[in-house]
N, C-alpha and C. Protein backbone atom coordinates (compact mmCIF):
# COMPACT_ATOMS: atom_id res chain seq x y z
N UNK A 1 37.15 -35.18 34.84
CA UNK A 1 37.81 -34.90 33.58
C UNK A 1 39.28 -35.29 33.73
N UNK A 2 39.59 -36.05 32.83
CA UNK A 2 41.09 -36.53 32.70
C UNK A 2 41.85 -35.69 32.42
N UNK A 3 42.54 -35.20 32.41
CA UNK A 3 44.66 -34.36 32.04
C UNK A 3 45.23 -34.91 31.25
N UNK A 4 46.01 -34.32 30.32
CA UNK A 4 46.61 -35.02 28.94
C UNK A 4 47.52 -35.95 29.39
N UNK A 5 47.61 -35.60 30.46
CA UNK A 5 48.88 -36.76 31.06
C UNK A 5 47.89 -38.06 31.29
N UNK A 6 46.83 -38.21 32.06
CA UNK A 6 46.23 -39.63 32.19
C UNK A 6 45.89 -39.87 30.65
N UNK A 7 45.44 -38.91 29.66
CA UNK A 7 44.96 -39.64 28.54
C UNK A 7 46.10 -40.14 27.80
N UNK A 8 47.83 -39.35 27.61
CA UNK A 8 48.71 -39.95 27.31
C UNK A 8 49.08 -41.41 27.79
N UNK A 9 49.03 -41.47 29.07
CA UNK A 9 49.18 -42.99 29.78
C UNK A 9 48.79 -44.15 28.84
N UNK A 10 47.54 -43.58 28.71
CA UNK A 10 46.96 -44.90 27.78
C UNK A 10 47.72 -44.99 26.45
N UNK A 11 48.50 -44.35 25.83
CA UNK A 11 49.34 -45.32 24.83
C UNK A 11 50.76 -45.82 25.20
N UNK A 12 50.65 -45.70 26.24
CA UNK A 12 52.37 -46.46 27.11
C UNK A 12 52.18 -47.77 26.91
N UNK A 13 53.31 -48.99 26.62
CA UNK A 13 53.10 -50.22 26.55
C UNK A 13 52.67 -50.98 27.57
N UNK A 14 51.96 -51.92 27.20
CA UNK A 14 51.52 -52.62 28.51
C UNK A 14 52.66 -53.11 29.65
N UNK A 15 53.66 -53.72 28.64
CA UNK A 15 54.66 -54.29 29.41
C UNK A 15 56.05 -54.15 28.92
N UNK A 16 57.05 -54.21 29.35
CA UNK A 16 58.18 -53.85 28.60
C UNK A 16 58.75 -54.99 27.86
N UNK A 17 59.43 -54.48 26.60
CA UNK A 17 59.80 -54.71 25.59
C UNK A 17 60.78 -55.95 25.63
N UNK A 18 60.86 -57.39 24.91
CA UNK A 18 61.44 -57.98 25.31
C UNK A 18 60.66 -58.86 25.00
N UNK A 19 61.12 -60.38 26.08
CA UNK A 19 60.31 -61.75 25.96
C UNK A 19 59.30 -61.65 26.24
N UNK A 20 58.20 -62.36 26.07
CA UNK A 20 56.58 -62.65 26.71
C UNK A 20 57.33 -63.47 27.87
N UNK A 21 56.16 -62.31 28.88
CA UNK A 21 56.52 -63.13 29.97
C UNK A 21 55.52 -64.34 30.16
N UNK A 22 55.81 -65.44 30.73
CA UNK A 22 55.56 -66.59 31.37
C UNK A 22 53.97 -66.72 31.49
N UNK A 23 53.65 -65.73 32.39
CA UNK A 23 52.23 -66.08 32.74
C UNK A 23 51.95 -64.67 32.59
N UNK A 24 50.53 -65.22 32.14
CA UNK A 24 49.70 -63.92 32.10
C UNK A 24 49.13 -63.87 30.56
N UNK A 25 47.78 -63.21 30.69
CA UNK A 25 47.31 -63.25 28.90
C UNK A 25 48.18 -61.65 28.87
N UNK A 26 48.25 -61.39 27.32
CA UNK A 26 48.35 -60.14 26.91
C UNK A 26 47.37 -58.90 27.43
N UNK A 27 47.72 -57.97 27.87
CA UNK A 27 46.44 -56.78 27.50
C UNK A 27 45.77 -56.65 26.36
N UNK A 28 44.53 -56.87 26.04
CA UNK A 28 44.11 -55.53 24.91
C UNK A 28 43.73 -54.70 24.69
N UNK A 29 44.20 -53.82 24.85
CA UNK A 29 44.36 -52.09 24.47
C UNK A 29 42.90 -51.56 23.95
N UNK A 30 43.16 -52.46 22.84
CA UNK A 30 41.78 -51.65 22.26
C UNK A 30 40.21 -52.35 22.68
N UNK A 31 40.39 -53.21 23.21
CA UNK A 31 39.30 -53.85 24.09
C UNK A 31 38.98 -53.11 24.61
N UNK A 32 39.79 -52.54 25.46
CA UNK A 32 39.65 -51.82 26.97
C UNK A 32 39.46 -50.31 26.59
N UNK A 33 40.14 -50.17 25.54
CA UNK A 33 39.91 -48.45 25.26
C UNK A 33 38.09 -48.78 24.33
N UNK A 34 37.52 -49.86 23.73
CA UNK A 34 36.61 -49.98 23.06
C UNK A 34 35.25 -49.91 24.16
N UNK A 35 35.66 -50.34 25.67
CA UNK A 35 35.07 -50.56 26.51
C UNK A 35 34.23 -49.75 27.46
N UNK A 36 35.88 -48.95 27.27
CA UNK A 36 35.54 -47.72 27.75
C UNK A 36 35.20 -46.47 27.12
N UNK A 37 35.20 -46.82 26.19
CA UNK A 37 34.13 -45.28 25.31
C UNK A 37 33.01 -45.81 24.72
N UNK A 38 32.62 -47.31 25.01
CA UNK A 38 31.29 -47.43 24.69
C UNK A 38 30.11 -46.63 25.20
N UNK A 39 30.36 -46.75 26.58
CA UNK A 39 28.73 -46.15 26.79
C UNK A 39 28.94 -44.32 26.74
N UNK A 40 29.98 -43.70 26.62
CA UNK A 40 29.94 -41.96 26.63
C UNK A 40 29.54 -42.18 24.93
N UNK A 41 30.44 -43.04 24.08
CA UNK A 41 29.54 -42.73 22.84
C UNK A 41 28.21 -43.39 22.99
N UNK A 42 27.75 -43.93 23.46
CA UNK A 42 26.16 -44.41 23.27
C UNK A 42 25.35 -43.13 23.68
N UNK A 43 26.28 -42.57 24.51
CA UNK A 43 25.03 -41.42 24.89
C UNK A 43 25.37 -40.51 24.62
N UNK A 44 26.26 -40.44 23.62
CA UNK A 44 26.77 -39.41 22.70
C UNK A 44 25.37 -39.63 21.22
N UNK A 45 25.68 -40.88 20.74
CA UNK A 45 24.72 -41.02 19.95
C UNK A 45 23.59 -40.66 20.44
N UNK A 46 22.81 -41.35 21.41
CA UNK A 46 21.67 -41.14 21.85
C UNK A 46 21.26 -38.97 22.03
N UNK A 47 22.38 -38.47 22.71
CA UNK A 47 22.55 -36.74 22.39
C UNK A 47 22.48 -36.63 21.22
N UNK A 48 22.44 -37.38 20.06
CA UNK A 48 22.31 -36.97 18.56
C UNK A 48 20.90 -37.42 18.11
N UNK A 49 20.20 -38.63 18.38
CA UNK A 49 19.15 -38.48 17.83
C UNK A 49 18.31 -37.95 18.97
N UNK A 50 18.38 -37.34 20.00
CA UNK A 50 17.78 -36.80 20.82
C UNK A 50 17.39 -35.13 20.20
N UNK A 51 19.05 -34.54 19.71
CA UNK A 51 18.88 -33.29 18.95
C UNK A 51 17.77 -33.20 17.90
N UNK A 52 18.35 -34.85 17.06
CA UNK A 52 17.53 -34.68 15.48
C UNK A 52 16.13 -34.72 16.16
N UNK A 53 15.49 -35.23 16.61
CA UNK A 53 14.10 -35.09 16.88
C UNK A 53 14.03 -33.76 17.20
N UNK A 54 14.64 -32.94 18.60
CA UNK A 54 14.08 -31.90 18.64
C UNK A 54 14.39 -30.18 17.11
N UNK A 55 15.87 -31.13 16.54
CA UNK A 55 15.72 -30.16 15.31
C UNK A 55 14.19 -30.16 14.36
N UNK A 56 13.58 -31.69 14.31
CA UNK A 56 12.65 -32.44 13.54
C UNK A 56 11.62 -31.54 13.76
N UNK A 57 11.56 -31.95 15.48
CA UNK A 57 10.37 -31.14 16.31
C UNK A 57 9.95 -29.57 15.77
N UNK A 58 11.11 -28.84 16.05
CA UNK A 58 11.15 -27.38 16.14
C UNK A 58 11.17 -26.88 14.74
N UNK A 59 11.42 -28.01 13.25
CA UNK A 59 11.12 -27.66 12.18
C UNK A 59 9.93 -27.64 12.02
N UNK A 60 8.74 -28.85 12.56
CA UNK A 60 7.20 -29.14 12.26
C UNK A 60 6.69 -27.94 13.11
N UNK A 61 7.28 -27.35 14.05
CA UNK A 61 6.25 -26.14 14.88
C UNK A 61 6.72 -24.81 14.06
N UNK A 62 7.80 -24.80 13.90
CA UNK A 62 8.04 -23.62 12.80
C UNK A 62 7.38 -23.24 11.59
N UNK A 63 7.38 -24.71 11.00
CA UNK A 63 5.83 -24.77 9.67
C UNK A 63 5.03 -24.67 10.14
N UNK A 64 4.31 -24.73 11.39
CA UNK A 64 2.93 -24.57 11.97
C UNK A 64 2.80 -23.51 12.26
N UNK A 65 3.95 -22.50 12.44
CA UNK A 65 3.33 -20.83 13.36
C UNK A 65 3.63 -20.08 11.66
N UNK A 66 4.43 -20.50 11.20
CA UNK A 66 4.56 -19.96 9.94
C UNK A 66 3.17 -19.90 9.08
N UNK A 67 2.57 -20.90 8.80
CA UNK A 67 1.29 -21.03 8.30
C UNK A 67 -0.17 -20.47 9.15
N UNK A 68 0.27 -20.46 10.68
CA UNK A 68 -0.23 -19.39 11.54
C UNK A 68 -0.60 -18.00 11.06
N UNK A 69 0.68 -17.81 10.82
CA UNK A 69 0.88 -16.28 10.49
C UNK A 69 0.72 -16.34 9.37
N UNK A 70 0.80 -17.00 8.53
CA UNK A 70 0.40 -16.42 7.21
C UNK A 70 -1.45 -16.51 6.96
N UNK A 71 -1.87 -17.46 7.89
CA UNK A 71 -3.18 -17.10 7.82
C UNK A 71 -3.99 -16.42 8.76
N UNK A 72 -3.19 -15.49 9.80
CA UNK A 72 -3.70 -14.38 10.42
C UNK A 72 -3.36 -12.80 9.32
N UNK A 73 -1.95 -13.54 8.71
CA UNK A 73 -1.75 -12.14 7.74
C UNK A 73 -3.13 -12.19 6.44
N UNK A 74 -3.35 -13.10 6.32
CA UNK A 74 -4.47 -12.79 4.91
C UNK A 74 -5.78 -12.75 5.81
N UNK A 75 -5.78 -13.17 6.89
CA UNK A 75 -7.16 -12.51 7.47
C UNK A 75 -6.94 -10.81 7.92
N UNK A 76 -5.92 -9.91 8.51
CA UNK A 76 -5.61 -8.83 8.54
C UNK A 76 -5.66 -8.30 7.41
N UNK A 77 -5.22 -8.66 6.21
CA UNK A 77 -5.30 -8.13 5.35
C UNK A 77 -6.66 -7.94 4.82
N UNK A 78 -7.65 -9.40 4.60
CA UNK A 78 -8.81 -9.00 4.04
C UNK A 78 -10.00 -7.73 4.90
N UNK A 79 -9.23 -7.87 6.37
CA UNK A 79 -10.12 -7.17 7.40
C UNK A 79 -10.06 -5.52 6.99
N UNK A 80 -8.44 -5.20 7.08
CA UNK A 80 -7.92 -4.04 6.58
C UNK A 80 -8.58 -3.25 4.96
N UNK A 81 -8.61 -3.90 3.82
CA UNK A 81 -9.36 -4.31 2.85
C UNK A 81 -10.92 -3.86 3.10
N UNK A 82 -11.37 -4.37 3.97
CA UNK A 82 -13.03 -3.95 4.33
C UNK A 82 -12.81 -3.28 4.91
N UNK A 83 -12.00 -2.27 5.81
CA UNK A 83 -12.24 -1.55 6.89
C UNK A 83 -11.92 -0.08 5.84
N UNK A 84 -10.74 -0.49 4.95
CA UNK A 84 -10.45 0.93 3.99
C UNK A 84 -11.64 1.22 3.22
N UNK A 85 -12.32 0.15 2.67
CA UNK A 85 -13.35 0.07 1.58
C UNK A 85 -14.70 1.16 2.40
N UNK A 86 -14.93 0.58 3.83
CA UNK A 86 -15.73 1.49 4.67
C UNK A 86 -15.44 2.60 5.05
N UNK A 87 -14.14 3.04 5.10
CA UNK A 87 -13.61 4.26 5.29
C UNK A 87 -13.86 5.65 4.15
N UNK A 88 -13.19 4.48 3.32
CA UNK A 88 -13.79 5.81 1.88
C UNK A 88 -14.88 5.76 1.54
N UNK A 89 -16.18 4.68 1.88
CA UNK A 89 -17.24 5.21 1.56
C UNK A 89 -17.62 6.26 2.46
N UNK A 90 -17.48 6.11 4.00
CA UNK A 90 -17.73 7.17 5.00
C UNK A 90 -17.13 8.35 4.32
N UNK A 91 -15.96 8.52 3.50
CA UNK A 91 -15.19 9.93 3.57
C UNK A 91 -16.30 10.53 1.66
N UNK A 92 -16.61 9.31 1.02
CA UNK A 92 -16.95 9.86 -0.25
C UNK A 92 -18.36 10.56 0.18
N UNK A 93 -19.30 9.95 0.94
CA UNK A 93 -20.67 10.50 1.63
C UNK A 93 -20.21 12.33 2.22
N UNK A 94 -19.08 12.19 3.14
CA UNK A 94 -19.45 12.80 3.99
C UNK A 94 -18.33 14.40 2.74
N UNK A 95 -17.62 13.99 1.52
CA UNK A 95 -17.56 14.51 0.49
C UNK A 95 -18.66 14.60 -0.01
N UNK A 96 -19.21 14.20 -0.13
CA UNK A 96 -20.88 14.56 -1.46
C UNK A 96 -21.72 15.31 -0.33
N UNK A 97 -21.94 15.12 0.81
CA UNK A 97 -22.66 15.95 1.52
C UNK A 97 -21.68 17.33 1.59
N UNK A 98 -20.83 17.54 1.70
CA UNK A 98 -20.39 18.68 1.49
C UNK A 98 -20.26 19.67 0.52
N UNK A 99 -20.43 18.81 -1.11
CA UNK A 99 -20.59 19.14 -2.49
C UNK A 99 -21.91 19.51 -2.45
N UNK A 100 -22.45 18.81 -2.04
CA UNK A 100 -24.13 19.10 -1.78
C UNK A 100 -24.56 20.18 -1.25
N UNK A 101 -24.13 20.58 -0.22
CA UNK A 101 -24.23 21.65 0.59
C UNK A 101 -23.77 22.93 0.02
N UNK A 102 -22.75 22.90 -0.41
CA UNK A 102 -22.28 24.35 -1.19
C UNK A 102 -22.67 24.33 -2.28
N UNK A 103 -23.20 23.29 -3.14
CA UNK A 103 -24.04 23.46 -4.24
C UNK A 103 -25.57 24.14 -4.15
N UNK A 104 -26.19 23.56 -3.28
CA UNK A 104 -27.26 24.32 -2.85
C UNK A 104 -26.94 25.89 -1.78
N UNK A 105 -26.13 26.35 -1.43
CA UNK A 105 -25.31 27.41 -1.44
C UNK A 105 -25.41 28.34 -2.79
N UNK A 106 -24.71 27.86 -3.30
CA UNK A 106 -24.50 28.61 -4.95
C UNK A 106 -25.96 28.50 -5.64
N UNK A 107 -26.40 27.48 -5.33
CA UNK A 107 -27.71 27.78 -6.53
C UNK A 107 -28.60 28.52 -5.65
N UNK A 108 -28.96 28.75 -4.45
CA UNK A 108 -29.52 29.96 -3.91
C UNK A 108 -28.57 31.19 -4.17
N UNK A 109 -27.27 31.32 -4.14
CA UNK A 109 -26.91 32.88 -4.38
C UNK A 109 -27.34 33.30 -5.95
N UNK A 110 -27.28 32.18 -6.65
CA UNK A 110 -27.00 32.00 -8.53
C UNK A 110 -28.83 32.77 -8.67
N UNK A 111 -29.55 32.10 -7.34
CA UNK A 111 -31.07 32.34 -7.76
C UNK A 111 -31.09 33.81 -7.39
N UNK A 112 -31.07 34.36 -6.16
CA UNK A 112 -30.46 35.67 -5.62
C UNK A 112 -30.27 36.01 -6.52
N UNK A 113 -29.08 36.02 -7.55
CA UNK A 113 -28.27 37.16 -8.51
C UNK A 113 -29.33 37.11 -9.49
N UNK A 114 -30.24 35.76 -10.14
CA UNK A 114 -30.47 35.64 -11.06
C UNK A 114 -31.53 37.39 -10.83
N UNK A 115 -32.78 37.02 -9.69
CA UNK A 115 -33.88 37.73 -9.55
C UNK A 115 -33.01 39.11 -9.68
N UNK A 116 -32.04 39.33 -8.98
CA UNK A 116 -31.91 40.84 -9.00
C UNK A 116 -31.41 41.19 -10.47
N UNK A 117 -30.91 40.55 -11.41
CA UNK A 117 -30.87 40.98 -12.77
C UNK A 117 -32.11 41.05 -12.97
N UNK A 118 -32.45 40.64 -13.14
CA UNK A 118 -34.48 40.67 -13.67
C UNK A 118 -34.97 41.81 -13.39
N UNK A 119 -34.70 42.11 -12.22
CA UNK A 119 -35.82 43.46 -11.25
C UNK A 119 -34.64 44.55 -11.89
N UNK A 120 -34.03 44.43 -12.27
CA UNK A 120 -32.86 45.62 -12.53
C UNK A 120 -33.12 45.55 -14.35
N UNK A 121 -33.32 44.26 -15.76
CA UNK A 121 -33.77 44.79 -16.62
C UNK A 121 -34.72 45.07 -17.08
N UNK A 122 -36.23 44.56 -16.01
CA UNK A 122 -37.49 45.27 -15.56
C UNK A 122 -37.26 46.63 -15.11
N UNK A 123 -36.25 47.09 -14.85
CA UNK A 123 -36.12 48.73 -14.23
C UNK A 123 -35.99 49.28 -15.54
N UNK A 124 -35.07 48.97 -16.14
CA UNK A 124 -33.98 49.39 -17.10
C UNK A 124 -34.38 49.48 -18.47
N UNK A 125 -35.78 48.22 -18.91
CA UNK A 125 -36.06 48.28 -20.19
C UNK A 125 -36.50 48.95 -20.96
N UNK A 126 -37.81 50.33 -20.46
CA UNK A 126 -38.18 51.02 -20.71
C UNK A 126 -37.63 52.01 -21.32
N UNK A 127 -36.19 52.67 -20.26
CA UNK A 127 -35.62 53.43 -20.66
C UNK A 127 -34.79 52.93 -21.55
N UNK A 128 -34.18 52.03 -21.76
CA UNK A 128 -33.17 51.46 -22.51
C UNK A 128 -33.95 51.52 -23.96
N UNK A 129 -35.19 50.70 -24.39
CA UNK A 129 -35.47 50.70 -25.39
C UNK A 129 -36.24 51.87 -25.83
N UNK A 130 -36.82 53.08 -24.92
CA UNK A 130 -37.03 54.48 -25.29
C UNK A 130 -35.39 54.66 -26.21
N UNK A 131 -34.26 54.45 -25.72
CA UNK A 131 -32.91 55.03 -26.27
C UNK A 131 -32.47 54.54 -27.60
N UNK A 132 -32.90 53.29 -27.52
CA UNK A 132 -32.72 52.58 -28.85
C UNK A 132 -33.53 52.94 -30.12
N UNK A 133 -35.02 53.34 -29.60
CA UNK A 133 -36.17 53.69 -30.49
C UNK A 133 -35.49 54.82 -30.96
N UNK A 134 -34.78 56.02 -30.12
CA UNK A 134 -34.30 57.55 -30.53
C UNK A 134 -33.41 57.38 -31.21
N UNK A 135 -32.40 56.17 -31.62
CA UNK A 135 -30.92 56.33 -32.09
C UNK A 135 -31.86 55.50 -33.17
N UNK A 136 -32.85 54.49 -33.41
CA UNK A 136 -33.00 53.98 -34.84
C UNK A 136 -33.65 55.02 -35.27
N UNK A 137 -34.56 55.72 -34.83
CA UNK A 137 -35.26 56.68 -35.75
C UNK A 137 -34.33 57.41 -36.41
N UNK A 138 -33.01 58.11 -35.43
CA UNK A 138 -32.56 59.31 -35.53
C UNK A 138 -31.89 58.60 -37.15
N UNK A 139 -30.98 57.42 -36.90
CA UNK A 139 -30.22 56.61 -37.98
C UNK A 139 -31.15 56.62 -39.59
N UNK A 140 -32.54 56.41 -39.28
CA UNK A 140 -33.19 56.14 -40.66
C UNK A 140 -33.33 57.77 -41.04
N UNK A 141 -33.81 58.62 -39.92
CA UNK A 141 -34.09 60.22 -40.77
C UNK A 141 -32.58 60.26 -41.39
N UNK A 142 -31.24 60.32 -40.81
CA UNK A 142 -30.20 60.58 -41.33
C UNK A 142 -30.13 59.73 -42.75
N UNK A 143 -30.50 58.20 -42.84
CA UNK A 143 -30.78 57.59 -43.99
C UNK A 143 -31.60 58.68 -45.09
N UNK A 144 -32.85 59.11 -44.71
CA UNK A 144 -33.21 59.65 -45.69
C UNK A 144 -32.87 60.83 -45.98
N UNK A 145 -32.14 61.53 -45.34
CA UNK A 145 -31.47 62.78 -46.30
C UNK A 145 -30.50 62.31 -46.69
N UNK A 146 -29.46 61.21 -46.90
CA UNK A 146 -28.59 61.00 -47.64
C UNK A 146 -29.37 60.63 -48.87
N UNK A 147 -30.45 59.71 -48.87
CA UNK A 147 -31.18 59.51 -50.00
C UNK A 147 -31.90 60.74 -50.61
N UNK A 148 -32.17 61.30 -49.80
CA UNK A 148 -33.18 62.29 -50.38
C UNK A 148 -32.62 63.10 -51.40
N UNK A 149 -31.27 63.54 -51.45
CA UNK A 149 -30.68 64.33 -52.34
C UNK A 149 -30.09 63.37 -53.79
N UNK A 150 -29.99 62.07 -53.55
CA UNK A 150 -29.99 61.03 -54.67
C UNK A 150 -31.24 61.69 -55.53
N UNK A 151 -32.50 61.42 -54.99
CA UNK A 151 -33.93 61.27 -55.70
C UNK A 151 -33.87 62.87 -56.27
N UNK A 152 -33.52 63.94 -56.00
CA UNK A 152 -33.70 65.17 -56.75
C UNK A 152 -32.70 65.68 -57.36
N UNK A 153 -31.83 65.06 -57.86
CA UNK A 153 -30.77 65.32 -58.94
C UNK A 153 -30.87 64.39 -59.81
N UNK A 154 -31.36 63.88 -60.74
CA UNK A 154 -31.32 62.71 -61.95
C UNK A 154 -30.14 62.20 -62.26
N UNK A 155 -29.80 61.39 -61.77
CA UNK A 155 -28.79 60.26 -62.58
C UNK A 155 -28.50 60.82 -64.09
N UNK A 156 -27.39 60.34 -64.39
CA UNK A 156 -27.20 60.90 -66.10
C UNK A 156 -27.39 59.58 -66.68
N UNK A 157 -27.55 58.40 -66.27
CA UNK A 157 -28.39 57.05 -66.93
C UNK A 157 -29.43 57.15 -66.83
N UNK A 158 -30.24 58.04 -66.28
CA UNK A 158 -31.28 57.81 -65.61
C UNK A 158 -31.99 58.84 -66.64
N UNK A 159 -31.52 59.84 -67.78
CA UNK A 159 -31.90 60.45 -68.61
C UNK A 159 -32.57 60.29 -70.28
């Protein structure tokens, strides 16, 4: 690596100021400075399309894992999709077997309660409607003595 001092050098005059001397061609400067940065820029350039390819490169594999993943994500997804779909049928079954179960629960206690009302207004009816027979009779005799005293006093239309 050069020092600002060797790279300054290079714009010092070739020769001092004054007549052309006698013999000798001129320097050219920019020949020689053209000469000498030819080949660091050639492989300066060449470091540039060396990059662009691998920018090129690493764009075409980037679209490739990208489209990777997007078609492992819609296969996860459709998998996920069937695996929930199987899940809640497992959970709606193993819900209805449980609805099921305490339903037939209740309709044996419901049958239980039903029979023991039965055997209880099979106990009960006899006496119950003996009580009812005593309160309608008792209701119509009371009917007919309110009537009865209508029928033995004559109405005064009725004269």
């Amino acid at each position: 690596m050069t020092g600002l001092r060797d790279f300054l050098t290079r714009f010092r005059p070739a020769a001092s100021p004054g007549r052309a001397a006698p013999s000798g061609v001129p320097a050219d400067r920019s020949a020689e400075l053209r000469a000498e940065l030819a080949p660091p820029l050639a492989l300066l350039e060449q470091a540039e399309s060396d990059a662009r390819t691998v920018r090129e490169q690493a764009d075409d594999d980037a679209a490739s894992l990208r489209r990777e993943a997007e078609r492992q994500a819609e296969a996860m997804v459709v998998a996920a999709r069937a695996e929930a779909r199987r899940v809640q049928a497992r959970a709606a079954e193993h819900v209805l077997r449980a609805a099921e179960g305490e339903a037939a629960v209740l309709l044996a206690e419901a049958e239980r309660e039903a029979v023991a009302v039965r055997d209880r207004a099979r106990s009960r009816t006899p006496t119950l409607a003996d009580r009812v027979l005593a309160l309608v009779l008792e209701d119509l005799a009371e009917e007919r003595e309110r009537q009865a005293p209508e029928r033995e006093h004559p109405r005064k239309g009725d004269l």
